[in-house]
PDB file of N, CA and C in Angstrom:
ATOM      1  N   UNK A   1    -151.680 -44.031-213.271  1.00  0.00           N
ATOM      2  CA  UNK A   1    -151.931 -42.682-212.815  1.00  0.00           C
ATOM      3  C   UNK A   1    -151.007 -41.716-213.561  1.00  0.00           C
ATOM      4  N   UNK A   2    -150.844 -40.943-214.376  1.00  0.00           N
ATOM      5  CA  UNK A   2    -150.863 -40.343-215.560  1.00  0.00           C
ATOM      6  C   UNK A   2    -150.380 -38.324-215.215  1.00  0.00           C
ATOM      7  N   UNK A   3    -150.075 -38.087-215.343  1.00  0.00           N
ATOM      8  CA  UNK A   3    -149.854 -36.647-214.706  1.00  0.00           C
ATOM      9  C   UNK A   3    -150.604 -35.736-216.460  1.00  0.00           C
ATOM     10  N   UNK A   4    -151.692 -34.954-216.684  1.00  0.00           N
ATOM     11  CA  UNK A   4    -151.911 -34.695-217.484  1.00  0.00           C
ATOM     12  C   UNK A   4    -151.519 -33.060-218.032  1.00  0.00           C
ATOM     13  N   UNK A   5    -151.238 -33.103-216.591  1.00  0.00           N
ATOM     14  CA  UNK A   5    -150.933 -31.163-216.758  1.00  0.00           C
ATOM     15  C   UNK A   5    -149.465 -31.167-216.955  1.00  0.00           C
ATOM     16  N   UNK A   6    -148.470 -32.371-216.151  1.00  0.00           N
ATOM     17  CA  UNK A   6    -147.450 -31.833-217.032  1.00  0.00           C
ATOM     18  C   UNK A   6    -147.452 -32.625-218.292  1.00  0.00           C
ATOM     19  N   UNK A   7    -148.143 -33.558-218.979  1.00  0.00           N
ATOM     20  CA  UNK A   7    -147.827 -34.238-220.323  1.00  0.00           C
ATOM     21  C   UNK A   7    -148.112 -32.640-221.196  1.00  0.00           C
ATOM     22  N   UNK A   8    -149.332 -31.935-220.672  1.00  0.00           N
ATOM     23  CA  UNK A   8    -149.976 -30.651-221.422  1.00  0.00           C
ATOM     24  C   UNK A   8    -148.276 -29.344-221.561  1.00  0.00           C
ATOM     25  N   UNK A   9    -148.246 -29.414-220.522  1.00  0.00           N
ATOM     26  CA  UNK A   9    -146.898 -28.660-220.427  1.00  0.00           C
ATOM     27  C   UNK A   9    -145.201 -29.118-221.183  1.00  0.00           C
ATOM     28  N   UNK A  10    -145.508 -30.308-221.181  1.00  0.00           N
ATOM     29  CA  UNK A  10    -144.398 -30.544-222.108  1.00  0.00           C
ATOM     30  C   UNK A  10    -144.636 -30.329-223.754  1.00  0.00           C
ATOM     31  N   UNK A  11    -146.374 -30.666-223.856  1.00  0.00           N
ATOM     32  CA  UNK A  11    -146.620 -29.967-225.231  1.00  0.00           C
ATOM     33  C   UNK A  11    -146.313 -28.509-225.559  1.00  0.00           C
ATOM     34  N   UNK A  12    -146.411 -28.049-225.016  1.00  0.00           N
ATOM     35  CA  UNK A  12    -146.538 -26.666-225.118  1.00  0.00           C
ATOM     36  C   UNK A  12    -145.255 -25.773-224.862  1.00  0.00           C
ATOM     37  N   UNK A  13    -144.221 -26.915-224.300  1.00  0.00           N
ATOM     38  CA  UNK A  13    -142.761 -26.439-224.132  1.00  0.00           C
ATOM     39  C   UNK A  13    -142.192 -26.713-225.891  1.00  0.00           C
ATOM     40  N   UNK A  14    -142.663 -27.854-226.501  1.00  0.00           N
ATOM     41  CA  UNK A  14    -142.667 -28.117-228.145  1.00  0.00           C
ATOM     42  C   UNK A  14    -140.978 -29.210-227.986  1.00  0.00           C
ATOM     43  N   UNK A  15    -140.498 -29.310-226.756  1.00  0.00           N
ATOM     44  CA  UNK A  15    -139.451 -30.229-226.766  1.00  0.00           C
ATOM     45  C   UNK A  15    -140.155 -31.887-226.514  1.00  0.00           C
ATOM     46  N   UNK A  16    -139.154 -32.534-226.889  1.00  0.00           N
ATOM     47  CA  UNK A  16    -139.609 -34.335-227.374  1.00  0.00           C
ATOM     48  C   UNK A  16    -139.193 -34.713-225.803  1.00  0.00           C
ATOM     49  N   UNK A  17    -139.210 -35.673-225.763  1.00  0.00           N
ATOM     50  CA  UNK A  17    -138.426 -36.433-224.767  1.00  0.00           C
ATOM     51  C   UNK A  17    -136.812 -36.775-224.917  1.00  0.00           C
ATOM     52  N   UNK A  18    -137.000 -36.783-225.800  1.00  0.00           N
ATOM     53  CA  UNK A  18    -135.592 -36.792-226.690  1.00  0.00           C
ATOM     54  C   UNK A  18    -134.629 -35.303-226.013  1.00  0.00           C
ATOM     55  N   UNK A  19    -135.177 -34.465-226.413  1.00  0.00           N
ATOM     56  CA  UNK A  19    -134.582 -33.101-226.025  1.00  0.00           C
ATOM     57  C   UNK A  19    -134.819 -32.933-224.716  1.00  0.00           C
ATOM     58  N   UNK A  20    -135.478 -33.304-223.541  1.00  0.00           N
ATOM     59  CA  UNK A  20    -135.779 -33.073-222.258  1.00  0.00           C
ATOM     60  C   UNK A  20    -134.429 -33.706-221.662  1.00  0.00           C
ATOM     61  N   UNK A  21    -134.578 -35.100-222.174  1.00  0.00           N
ATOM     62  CA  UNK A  21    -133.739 -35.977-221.192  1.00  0.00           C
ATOM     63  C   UNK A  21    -131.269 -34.846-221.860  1.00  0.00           C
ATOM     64  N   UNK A  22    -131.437 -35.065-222.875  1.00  0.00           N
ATOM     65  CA  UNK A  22    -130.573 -34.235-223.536  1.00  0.00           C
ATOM     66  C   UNK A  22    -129.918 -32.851-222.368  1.00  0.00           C
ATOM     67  N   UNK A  23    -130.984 -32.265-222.412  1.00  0.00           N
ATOM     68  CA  UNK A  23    -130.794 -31.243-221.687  1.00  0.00           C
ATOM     69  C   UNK A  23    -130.492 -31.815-220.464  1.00  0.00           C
ATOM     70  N   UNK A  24    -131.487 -32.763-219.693  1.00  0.00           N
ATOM     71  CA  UNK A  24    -131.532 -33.164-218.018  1.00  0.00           C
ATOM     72  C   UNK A  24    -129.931 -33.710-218.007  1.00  0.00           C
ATOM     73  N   UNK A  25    -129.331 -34.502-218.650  1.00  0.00           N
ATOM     74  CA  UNK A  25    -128.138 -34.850-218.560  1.00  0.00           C
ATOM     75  C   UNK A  25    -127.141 -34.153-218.745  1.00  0.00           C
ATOM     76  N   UNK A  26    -127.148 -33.141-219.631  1.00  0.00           N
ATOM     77  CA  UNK A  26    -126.249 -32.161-219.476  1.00  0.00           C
ATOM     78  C   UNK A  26    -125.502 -31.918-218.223  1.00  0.00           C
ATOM     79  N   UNK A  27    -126.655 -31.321-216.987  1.00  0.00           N
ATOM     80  CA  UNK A  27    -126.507 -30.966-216.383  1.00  0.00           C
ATOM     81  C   UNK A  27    -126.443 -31.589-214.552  1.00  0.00           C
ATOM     82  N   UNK A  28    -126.438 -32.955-215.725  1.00  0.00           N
ATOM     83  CA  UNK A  28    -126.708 -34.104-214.188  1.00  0.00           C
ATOM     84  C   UNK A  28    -128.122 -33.947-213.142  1.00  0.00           C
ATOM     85  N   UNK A  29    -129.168 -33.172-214.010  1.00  0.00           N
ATOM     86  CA  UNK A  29    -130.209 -33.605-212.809  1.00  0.00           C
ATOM     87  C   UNK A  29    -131.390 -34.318-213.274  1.00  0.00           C
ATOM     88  N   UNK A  30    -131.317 -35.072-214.451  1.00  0.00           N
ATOM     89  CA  UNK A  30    -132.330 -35.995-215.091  1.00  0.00           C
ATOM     90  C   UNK A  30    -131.768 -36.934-215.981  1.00  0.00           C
ATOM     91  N   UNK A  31    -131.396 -37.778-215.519  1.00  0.00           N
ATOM     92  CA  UNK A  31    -130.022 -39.042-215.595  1.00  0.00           C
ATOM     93  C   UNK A  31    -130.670 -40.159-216.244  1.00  0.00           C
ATOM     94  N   UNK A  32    -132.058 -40.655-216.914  1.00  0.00           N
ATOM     95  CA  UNK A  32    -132.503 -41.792-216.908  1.00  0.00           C
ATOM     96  C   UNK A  32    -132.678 -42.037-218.869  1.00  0.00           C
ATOM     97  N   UNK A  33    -133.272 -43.585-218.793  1.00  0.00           N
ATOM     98  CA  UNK A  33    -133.513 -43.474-220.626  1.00  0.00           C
ATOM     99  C   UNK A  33    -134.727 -43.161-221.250  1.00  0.00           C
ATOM    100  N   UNK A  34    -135.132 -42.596-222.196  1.00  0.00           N
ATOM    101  CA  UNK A  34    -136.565 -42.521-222.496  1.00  0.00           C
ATOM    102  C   UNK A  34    -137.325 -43.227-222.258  1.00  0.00           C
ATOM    103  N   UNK A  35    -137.139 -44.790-221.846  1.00  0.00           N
ATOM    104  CA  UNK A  35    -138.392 -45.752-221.648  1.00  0.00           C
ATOM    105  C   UNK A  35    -138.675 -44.754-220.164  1.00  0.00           C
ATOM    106  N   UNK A  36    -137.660 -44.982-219.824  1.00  0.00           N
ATOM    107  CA  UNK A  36    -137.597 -44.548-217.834  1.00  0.00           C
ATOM    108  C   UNK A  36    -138.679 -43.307-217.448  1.00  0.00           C
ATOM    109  N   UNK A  37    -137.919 -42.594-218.389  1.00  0.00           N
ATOM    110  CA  UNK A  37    -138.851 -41.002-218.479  1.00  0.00           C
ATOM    111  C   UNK A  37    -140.373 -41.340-218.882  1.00  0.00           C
ATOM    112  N   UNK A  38    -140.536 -42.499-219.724  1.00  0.00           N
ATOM    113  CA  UNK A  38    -142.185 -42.326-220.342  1.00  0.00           C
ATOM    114  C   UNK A  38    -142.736 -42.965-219.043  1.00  0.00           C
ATOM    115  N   UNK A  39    -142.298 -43.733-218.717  1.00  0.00           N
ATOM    116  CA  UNK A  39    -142.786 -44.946-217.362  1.00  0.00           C
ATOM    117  C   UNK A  39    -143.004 -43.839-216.048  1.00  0.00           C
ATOM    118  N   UNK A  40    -142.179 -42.940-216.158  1.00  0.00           N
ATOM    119  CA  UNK A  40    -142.752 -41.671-215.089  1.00  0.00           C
ATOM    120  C   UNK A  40    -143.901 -40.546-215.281  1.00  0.00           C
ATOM    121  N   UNK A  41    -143.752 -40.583-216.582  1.00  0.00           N
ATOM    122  CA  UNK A  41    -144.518 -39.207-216.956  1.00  0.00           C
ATOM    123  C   UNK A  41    -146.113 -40.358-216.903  1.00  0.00           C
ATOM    124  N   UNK A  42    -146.157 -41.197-217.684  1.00  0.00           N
ATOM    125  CA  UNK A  42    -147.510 -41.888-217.348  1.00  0.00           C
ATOM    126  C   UNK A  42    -147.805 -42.437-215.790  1.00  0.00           C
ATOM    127  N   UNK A  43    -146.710 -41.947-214.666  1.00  0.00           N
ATOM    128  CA  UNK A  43    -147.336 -42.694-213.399  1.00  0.00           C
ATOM    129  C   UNK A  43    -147.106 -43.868-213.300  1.00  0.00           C
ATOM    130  N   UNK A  44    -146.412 -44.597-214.409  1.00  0.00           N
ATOM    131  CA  UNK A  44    -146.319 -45.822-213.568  1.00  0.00           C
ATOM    132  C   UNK A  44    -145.199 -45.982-212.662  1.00  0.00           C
ATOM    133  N   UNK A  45    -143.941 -45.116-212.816  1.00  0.00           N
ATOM    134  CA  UNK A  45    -142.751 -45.760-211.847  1.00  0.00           C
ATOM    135  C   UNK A  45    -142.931 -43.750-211.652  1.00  0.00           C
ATOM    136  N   UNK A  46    -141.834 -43.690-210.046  1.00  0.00           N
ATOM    137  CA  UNK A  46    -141.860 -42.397-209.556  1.00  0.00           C
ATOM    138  C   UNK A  46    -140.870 -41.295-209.718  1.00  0.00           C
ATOM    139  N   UNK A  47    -141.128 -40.342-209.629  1.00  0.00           N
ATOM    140  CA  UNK A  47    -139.799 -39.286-210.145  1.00  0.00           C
ATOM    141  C   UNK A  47    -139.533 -39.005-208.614  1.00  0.00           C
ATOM    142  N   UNK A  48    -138.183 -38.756-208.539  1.00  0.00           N
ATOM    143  CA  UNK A  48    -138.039 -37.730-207.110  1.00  0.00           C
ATOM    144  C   UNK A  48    -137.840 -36.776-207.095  1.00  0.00           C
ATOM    145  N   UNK A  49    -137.857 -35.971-206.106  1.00  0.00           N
ATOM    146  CA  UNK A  49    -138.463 -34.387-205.807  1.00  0.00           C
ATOM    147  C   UNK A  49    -136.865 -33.844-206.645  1.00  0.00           C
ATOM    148  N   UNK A  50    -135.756 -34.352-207.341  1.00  0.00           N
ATOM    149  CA  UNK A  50    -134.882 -33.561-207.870  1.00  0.00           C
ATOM    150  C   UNK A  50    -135.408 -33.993-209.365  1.00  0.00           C
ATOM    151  N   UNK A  51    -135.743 -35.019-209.639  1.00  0.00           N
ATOM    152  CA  UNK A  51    -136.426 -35.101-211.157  1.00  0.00           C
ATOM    153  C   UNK A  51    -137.472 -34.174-211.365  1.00  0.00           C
ATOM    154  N   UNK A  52    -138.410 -34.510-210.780  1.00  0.00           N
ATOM    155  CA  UNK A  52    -139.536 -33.167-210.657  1.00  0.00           C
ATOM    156  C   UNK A  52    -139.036 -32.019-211.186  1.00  0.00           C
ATOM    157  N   UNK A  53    -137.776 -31.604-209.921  1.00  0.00           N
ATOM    158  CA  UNK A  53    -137.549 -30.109-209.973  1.00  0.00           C
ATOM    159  C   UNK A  53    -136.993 -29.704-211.494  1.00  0.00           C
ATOM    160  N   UNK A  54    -136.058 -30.943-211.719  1.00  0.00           N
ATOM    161  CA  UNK A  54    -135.276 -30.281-213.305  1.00  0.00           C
ATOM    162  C   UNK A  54    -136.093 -30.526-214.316  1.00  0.00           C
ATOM    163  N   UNK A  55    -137.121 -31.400-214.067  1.00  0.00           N
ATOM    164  CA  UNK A  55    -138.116 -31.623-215.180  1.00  0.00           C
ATOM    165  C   UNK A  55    -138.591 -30.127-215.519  1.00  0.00           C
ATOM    166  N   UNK A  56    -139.405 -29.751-214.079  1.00  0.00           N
ATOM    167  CA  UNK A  56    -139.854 -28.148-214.845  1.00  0.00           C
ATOM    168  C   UNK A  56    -139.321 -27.295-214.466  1.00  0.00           C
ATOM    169  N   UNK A  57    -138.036 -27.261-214.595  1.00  0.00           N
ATOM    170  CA  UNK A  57    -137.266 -26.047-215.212  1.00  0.00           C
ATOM    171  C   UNK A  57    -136.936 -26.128-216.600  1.00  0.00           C
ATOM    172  N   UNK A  58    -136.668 -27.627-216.765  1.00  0.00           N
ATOM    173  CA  UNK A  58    -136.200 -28.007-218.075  1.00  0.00           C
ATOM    174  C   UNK A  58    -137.229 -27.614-219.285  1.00  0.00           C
ATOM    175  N   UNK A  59    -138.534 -27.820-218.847  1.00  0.00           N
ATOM    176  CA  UNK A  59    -139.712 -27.740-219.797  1.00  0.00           C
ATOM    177  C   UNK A  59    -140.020 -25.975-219.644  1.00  0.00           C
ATOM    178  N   UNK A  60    -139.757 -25.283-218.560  1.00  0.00           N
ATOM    179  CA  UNK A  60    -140.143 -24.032-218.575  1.00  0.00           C
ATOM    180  C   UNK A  60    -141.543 -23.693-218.202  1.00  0.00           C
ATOM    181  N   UNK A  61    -141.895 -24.237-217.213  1.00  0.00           N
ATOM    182  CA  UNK A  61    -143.368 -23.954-216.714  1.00  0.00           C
ATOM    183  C   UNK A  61    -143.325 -23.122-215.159  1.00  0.00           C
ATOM    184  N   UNK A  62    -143.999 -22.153-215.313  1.00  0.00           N
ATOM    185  CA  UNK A  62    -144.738 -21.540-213.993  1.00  0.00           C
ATOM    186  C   UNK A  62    -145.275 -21.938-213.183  1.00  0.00           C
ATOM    187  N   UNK A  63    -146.199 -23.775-213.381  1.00  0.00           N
ATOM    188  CA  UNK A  63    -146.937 -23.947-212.758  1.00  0.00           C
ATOM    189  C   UNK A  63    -146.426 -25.445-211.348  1.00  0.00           C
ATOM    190  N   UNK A  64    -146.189 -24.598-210.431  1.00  0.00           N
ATOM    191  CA  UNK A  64    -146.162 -25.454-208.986  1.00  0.00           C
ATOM    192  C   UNK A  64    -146.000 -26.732-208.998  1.00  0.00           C
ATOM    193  N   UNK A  65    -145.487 -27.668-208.716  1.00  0.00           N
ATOM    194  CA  UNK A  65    -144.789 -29.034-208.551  1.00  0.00           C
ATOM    195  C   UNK A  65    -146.200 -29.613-207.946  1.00  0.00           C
ATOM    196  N   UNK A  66    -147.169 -29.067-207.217  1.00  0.00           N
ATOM    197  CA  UNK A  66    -147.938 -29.720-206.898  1.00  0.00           C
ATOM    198  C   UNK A  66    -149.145 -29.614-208.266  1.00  0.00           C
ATOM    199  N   UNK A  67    -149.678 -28.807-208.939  1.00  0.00           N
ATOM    200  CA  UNK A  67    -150.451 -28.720-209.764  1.00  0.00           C
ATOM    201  C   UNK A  67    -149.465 -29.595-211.279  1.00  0.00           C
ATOM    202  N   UNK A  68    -148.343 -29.544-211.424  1.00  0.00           N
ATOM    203  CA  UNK A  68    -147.944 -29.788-212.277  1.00  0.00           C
ATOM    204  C   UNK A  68    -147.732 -31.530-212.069  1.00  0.00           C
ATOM    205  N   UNK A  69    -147.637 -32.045-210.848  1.00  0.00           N
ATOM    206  CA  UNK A  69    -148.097 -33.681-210.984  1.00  0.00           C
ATOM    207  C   UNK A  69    -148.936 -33.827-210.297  1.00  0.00           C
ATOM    208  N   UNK A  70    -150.342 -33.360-210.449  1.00  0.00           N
ATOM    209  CA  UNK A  70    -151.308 -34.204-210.130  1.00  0.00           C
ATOM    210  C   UNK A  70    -151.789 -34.890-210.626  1.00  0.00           C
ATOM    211  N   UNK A  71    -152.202 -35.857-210.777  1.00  0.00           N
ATOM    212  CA  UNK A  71    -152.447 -37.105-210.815  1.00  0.00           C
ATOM    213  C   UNK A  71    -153.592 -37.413-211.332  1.00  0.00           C
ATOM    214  N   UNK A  72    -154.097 -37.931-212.427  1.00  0.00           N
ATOM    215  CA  UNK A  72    -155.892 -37.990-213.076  1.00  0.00           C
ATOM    216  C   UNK A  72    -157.072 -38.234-211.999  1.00  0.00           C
ATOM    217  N   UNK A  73    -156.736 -38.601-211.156  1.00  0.00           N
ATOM    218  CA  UNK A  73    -157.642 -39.575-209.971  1.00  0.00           C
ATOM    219  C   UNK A  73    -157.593 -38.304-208.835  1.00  0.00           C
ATOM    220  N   UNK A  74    -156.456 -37.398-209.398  1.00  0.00           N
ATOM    221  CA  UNK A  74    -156.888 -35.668-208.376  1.00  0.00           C
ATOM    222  C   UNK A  74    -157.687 -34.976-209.077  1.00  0.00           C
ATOM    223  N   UNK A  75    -157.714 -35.211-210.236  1.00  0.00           N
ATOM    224  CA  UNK A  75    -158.468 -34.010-211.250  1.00  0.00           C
ATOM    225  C   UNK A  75    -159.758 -33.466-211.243  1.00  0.00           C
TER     226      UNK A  75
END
């Protein structure tokens, strides 16, 4: 289960995963390794509501925690 609106939103932020997680650690609110991060962003393992949150601030999106992981099987 795959979140497609934020994979779309991280395109469009033009940062890697590389630079997401960079930033998330900086600041202590996205602590994990790139496998970790890909294994979330595709749905297979879960983020919690503070990953979520620094995820999109980190990426810079407008769009709602609920629209921004929904899920292919919501679409």
């Amino acid at each position: 289960m795959a979140y497609p609106n934020l994979k779309a939103e991280i395109a469009r932020s033009g940062l890697t995963y590389n630079e997401i997680l960079e930033r998330g650690k900086k600041d202590g609110r996205l602590d994990c390794t790139i496998s970790t991060l890909s294994l979330k962003i595709n749905g297979k393992a879960e983020f919690t509501l503070n990953e979520s949150m620094a995820l999109k601030d980190i990426i810079g999106t407008d769009l709602p925690l609920s629209e921004l992981f929904k899920s292919e099987s919501e679409a």
